[in-house]
C-alpha atoms as a PDB file:
ATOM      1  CA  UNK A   1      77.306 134.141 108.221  1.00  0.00           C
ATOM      2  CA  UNK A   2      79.102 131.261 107.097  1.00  0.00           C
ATOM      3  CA  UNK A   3      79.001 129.315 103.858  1.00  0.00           C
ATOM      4  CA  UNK A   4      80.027 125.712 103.617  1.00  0.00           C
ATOM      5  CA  UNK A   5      80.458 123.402 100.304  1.00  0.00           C
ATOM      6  CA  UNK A   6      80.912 119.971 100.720  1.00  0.00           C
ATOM      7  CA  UNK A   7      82.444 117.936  98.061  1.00  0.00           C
ATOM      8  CA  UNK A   8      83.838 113.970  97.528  1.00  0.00           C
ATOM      9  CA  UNK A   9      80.515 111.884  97.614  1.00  0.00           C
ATOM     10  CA  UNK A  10      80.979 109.497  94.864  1.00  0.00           C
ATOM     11  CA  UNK A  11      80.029 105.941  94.570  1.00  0.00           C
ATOM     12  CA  UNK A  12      82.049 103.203  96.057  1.00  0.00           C
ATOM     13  CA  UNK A  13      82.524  99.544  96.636  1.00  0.00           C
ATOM     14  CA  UNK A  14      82.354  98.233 100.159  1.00  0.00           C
ATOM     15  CA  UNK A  15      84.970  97.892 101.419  1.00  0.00           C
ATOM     16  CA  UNK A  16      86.374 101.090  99.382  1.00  0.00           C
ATOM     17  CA  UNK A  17      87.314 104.570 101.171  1.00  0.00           C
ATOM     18  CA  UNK A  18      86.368 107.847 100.407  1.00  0.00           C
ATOM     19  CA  UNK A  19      87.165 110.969 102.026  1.00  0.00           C
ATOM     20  CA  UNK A  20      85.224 114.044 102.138  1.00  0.00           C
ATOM     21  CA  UNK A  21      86.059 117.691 102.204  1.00  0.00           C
ATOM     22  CA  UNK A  22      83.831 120.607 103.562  1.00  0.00           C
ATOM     23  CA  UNK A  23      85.312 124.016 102.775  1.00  0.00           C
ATOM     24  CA  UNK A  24      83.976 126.841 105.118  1.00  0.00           C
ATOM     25  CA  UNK A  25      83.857 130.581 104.769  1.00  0.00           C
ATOM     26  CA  UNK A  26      82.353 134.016 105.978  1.00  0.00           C
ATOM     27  CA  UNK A  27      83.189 136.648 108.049  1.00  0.00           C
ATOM     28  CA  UNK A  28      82.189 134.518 111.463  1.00  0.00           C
ATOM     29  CA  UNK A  29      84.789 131.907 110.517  1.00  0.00           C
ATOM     30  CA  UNK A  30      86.979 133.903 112.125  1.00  0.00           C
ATOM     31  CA  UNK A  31      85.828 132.782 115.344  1.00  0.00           C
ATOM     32  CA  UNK A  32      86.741 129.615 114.832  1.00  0.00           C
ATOM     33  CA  UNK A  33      87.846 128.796 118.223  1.00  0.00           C
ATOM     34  CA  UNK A  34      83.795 129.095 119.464  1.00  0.00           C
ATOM     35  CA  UNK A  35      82.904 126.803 116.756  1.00  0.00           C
ATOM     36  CA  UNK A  36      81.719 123.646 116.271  1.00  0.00           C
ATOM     37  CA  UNK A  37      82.229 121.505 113.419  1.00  0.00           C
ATOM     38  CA  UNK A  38      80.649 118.443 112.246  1.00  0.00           C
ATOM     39  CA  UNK A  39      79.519 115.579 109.243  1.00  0.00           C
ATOM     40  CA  UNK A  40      76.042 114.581 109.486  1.00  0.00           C
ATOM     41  CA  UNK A  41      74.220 111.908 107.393  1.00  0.00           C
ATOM     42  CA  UNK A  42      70.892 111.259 106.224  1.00  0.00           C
ATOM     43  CA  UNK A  43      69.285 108.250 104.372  1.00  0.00           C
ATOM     44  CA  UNK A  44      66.437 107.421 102.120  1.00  0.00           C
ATOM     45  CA  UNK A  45      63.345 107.316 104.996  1.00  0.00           C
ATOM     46  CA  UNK A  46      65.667 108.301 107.805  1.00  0.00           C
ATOM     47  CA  UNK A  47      66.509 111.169 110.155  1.00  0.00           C
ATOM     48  CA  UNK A  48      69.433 112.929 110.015  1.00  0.00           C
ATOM     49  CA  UNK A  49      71.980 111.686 112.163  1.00  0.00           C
ATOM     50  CA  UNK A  50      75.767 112.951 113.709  1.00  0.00           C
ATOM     51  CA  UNK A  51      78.581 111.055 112.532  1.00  0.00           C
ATOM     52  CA  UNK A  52      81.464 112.523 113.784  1.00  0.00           C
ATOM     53  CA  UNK A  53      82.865 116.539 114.902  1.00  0.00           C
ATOM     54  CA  UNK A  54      85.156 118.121 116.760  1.00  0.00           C
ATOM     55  CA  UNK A  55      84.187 120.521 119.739  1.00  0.00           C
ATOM     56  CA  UNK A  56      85.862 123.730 120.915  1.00  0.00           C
ATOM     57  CA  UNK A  57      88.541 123.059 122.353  1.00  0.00           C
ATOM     58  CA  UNK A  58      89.409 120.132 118.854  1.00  0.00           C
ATOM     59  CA  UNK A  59      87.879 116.947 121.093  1.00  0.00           C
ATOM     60  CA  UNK A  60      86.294 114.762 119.001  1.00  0.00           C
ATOM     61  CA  UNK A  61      82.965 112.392 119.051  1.00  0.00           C
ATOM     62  CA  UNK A  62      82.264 109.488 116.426  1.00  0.00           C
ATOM     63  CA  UNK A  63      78.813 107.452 116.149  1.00  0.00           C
ATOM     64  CA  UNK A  64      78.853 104.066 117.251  1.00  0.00           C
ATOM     65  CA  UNK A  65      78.405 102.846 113.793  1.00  0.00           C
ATOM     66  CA  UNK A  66      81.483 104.546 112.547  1.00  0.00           C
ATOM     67  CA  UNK A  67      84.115 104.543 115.168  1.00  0.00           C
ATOM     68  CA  UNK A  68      87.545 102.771 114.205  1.00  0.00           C
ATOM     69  CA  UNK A  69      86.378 103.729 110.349  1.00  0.00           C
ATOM     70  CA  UNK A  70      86.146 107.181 110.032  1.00  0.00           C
ATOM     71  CA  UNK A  71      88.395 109.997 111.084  1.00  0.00           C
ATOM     72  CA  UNK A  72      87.279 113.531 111.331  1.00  0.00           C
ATOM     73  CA  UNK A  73      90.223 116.220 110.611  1.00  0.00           C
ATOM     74  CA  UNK A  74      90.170 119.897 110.162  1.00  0.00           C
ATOM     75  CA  UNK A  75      92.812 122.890 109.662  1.00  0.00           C
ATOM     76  CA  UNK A  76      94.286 124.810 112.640  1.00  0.00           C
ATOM     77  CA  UNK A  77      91.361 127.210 111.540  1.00  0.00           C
ATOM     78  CA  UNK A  78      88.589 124.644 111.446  1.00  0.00           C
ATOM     79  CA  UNK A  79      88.580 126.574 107.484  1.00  0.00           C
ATOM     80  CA  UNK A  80      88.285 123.104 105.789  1.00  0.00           C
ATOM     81  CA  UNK A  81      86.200 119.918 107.442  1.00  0.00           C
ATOM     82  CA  UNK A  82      87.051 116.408 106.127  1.00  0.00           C
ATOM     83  CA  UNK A  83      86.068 113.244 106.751  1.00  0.00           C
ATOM     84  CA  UNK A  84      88.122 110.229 105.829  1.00  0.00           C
ATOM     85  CA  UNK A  85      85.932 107.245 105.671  1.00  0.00           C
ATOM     86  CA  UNK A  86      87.366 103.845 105.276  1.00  0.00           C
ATOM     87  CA  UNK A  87      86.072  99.942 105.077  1.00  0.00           C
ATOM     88  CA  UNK A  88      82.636 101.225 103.774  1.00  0.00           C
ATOM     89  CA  UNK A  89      79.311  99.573 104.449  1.00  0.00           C
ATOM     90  CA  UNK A  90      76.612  99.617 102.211  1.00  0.00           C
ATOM     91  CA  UNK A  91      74.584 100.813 104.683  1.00  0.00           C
ATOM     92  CA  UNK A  92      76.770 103.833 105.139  1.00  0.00           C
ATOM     93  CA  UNK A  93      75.328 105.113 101.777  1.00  0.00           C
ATOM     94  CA  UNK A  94      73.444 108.652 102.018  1.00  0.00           C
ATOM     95  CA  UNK A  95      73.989 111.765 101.376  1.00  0.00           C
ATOM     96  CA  UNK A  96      76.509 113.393 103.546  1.00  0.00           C
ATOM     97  CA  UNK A  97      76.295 117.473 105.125  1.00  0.00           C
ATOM     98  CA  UNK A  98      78.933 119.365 106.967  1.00  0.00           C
ATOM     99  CA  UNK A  99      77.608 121.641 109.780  1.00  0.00           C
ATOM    100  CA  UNK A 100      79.307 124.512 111.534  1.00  0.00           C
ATOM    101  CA  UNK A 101      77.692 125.962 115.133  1.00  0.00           C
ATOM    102  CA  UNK A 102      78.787 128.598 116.434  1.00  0.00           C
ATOM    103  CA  UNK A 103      77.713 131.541 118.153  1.00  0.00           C
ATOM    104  CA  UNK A 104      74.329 130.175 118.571  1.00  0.00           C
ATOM    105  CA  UNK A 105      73.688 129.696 114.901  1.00  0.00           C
ATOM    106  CA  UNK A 106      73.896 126.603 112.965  1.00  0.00           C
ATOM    107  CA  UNK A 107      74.972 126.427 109.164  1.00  0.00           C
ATOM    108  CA  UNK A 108      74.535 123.585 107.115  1.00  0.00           C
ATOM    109  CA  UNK A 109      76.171 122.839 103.765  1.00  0.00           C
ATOM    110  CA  UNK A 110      74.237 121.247 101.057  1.00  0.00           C
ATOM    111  CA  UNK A 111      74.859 117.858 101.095  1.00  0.00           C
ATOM    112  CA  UNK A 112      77.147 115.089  98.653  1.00  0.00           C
ATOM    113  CA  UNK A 113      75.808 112.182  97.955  1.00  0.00           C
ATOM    114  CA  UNK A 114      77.704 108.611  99.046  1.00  0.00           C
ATOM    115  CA  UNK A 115      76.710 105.591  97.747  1.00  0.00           C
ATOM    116  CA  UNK A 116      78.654 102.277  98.572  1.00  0.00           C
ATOM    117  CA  UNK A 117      77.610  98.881  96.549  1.00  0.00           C
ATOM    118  CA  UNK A 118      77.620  95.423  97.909  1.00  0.00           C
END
């Protein structure tokens, strides 16, 4: 099992930065190397999408829409997700989940909300 709380949504400018922090625990964290870690977003009327993780072996993917403004970053332990988002869009407002695979198993955290104003 593994328990994740996200926290650092808050409301923003565009243009602003936030950065977000997803604190992981549980006994299976301690396979850490097998895991994959990851933000996810989802608007108002949309589906959940990937914004960014980091793989096995600490490669990591970005969305389209976010490469160049958002870094993904973790511990040596891949204990503590964060996600440093910069030069922020209105459009990137929603609420925000960290997700941990591993194992076959997929935990999600319980969301923070972002909002960024025009």
């Amino acid at each position: 099992q593994v328990q994740l709380v996200e926290s650092g949504g808050d409301l923003v400018q565009a243009g602003g930065s936030l950065r977000l922090s997803c604190a992981a625990s549980g006994s299976t964290v301690a396979g850490y190397s097998l895991a994959t870690v990851a933000w996810y977003r989802q608007a108002p009327g949309n589906q959940r999408e990937l914004v960014a993780r980091i793989g096995r072996n600490f490669k990591r993917d970005y969305a389209d829409s976010v490469k160049g403004r958002f870094a993904i970053s973790t511990d040596n332990r891949k204990a503590t997700i964060y996600l440093q988002m910069n030069s922020l869009k209105p459009e990137d407002t929603a609420v925000y989940y960290c997700n941990y695979q591993i194992l076959g198993s997929d935990y999600w955290g319980q969301g923070t909300q972002v909002t960024v104003s025009s």
